[in-house]
C-alpha atoms as a PDB file:
ATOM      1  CA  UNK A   1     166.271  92.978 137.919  1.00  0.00           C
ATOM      2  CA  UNK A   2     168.610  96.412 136.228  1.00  0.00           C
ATOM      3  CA  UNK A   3     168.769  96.917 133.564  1.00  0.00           C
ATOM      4  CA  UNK A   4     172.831  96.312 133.816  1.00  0.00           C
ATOM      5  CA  UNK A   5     172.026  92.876 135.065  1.00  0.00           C
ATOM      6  CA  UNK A   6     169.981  92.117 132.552  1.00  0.00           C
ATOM      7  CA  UNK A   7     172.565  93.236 129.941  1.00  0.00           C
ATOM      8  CA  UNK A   8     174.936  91.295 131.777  1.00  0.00           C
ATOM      9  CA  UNK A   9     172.942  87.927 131.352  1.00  0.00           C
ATOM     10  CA  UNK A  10     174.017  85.682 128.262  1.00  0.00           C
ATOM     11  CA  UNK A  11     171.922  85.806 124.919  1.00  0.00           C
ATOM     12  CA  UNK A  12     171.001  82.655 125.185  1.00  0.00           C
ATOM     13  CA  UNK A  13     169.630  82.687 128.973  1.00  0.00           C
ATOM     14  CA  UNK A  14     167.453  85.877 127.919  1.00  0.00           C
ATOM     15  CA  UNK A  15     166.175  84.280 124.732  1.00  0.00           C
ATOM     16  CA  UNK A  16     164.565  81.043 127.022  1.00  0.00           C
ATOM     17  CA  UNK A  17     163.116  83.763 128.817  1.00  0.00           C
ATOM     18  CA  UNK A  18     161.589  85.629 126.200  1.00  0.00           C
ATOM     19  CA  UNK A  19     160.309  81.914 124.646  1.00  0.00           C
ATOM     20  CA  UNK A  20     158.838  81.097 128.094  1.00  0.00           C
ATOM     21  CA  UNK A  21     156.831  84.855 127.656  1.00  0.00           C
ATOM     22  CA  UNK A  22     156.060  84.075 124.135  1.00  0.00           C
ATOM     23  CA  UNK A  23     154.546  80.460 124.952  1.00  0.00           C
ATOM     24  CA  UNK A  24     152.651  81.954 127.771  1.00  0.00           C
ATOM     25  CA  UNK A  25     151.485  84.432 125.588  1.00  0.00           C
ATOM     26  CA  UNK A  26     150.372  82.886 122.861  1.00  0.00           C
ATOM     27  CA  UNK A  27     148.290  80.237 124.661  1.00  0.00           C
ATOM     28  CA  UNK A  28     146.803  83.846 126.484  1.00  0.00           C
ATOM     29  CA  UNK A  29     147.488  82.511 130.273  1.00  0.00           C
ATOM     30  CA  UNK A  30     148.164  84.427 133.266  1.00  0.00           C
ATOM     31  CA  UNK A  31     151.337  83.051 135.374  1.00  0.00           C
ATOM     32  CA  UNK A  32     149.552  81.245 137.840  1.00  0.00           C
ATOM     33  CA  UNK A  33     147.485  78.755 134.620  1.00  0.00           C
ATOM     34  CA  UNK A  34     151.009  78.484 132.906  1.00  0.00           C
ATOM     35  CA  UNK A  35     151.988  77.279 136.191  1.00  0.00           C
ATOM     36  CA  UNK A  36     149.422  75.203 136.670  1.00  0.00           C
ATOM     37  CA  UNK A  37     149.594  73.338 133.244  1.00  0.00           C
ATOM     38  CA  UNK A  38     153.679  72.910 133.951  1.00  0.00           C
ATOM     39  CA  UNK A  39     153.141  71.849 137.805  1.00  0.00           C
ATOM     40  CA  UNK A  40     155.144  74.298 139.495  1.00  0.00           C
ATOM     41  CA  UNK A  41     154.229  77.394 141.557  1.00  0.00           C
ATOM     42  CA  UNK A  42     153.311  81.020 140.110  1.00  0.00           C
ATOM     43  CA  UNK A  43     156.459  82.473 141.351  1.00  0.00           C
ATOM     44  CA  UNK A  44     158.532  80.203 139.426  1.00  0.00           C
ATOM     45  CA  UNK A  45     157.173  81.994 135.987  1.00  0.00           C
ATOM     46  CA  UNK A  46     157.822  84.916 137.319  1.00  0.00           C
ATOM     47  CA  UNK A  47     161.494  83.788 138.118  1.00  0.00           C
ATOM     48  CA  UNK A  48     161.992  82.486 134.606  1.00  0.00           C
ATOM     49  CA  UNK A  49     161.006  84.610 132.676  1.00  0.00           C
ATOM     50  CA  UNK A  50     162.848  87.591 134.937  1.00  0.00           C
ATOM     51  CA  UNK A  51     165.481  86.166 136.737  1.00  0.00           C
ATOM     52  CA  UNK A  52     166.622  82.837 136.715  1.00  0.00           C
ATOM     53  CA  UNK A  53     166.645  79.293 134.249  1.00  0.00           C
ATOM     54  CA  UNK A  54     164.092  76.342 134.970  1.00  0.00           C
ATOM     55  CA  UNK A  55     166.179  73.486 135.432  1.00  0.00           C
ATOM     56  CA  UNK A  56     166.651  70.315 132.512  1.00  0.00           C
ATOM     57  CA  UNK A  57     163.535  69.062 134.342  1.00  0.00           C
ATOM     58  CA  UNK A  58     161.419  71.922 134.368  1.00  0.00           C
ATOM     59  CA  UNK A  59     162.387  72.968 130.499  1.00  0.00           C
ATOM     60  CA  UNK A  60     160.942  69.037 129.999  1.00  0.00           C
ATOM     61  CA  UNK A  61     157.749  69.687 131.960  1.00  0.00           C
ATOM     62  CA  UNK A  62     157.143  73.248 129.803  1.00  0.00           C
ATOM     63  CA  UNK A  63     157.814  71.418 126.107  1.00  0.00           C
ATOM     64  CA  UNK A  64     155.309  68.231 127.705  1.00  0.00           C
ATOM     65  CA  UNK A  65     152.541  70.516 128.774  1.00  0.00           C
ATOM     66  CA  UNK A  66     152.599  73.061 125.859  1.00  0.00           C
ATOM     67  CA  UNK A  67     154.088  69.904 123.399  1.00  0.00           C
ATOM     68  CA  UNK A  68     156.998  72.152 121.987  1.00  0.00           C
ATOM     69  CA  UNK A  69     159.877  71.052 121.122  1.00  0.00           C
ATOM     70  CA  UNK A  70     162.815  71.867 123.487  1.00  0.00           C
ATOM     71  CA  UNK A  71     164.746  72.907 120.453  1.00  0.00           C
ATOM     72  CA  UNK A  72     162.714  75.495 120.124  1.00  0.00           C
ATOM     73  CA  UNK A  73     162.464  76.538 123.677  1.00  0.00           C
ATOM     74  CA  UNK A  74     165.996  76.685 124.565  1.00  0.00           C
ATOM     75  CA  UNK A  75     166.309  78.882 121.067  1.00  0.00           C
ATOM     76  CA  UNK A  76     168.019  76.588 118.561  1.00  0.00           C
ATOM     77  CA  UNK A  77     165.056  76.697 115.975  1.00  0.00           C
ATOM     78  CA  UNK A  78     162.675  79.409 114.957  1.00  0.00           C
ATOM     79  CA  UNK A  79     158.822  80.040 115.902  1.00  0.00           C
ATOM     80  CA  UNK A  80     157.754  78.216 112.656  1.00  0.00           C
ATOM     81  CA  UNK A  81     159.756  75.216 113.286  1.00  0.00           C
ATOM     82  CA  UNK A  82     157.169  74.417 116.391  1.00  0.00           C
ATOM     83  CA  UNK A  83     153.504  73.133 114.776  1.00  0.00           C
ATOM     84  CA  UNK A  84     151.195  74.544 116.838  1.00  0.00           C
ATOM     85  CA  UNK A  85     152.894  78.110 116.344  1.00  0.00           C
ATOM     86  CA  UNK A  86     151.527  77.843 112.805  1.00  0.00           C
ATOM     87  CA  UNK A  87     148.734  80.116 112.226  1.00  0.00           C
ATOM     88  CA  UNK A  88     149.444  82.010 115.558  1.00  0.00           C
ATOM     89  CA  UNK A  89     150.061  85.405 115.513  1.00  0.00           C
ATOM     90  CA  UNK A  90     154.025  86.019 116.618  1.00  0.00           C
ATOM     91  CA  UNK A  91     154.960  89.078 119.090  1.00  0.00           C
ATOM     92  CA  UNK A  92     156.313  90.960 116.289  1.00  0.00           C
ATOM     93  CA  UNK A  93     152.728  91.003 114.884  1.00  0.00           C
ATOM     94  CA  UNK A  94     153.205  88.825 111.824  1.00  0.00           C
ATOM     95  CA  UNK A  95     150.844  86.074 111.119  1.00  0.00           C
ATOM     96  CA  UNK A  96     152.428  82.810 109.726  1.00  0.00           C
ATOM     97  CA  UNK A  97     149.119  81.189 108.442  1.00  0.00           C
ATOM     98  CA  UNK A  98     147.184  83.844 107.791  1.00  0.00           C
ATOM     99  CA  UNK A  99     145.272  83.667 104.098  1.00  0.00           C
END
């Protein structure tokens, strides 16, 4: 993808993409495990988080196998509204449950 396409995609299509990254991330799994845990070929990560939007059904097999809420994953609530996000360290390096 250019970087003029990906200017050109809506905020909100480019923030579920960066939330698919960030889940994948923070559970430390390659494309091909996420992909495994959601049921859907490597390439399709790939796609998401590049290119393209899972579909309703896919975005409900992501929040079921990583149990987020779909709130959160389509961008409508912040990092510390999801539970298990608690205590994890975010990609801008600050840690919400750190003591």
């Amino acid at each position: 993808m250019t970087t003029s396409t990906r200017r050109a995609m809506p905020r909100t299509v480019r923030e579920i993409q960066r939330r698919i990254r960030r889940l994948r991330d923070l559970h430390s799994l390659t494309r091909r495990a996420f992909a495994q845990r959601v049921g859907v070929h490597a390439r399709r990560i790939t796609d998401w988080e590049e290119h393209s939007l899972p579909s309703a059904a896919h975005l409900v097999l992501i929040c079921r196998a990583f149990d987020v809420d779909l709130n959160w994953l389509i961008g409508l609530t912040g990092v510390s509204d999801v539970p298990q996000f608690r205590g994890a360290v975010e990609v801008s390096g600050t840690n919400k449950g750190a003591e």
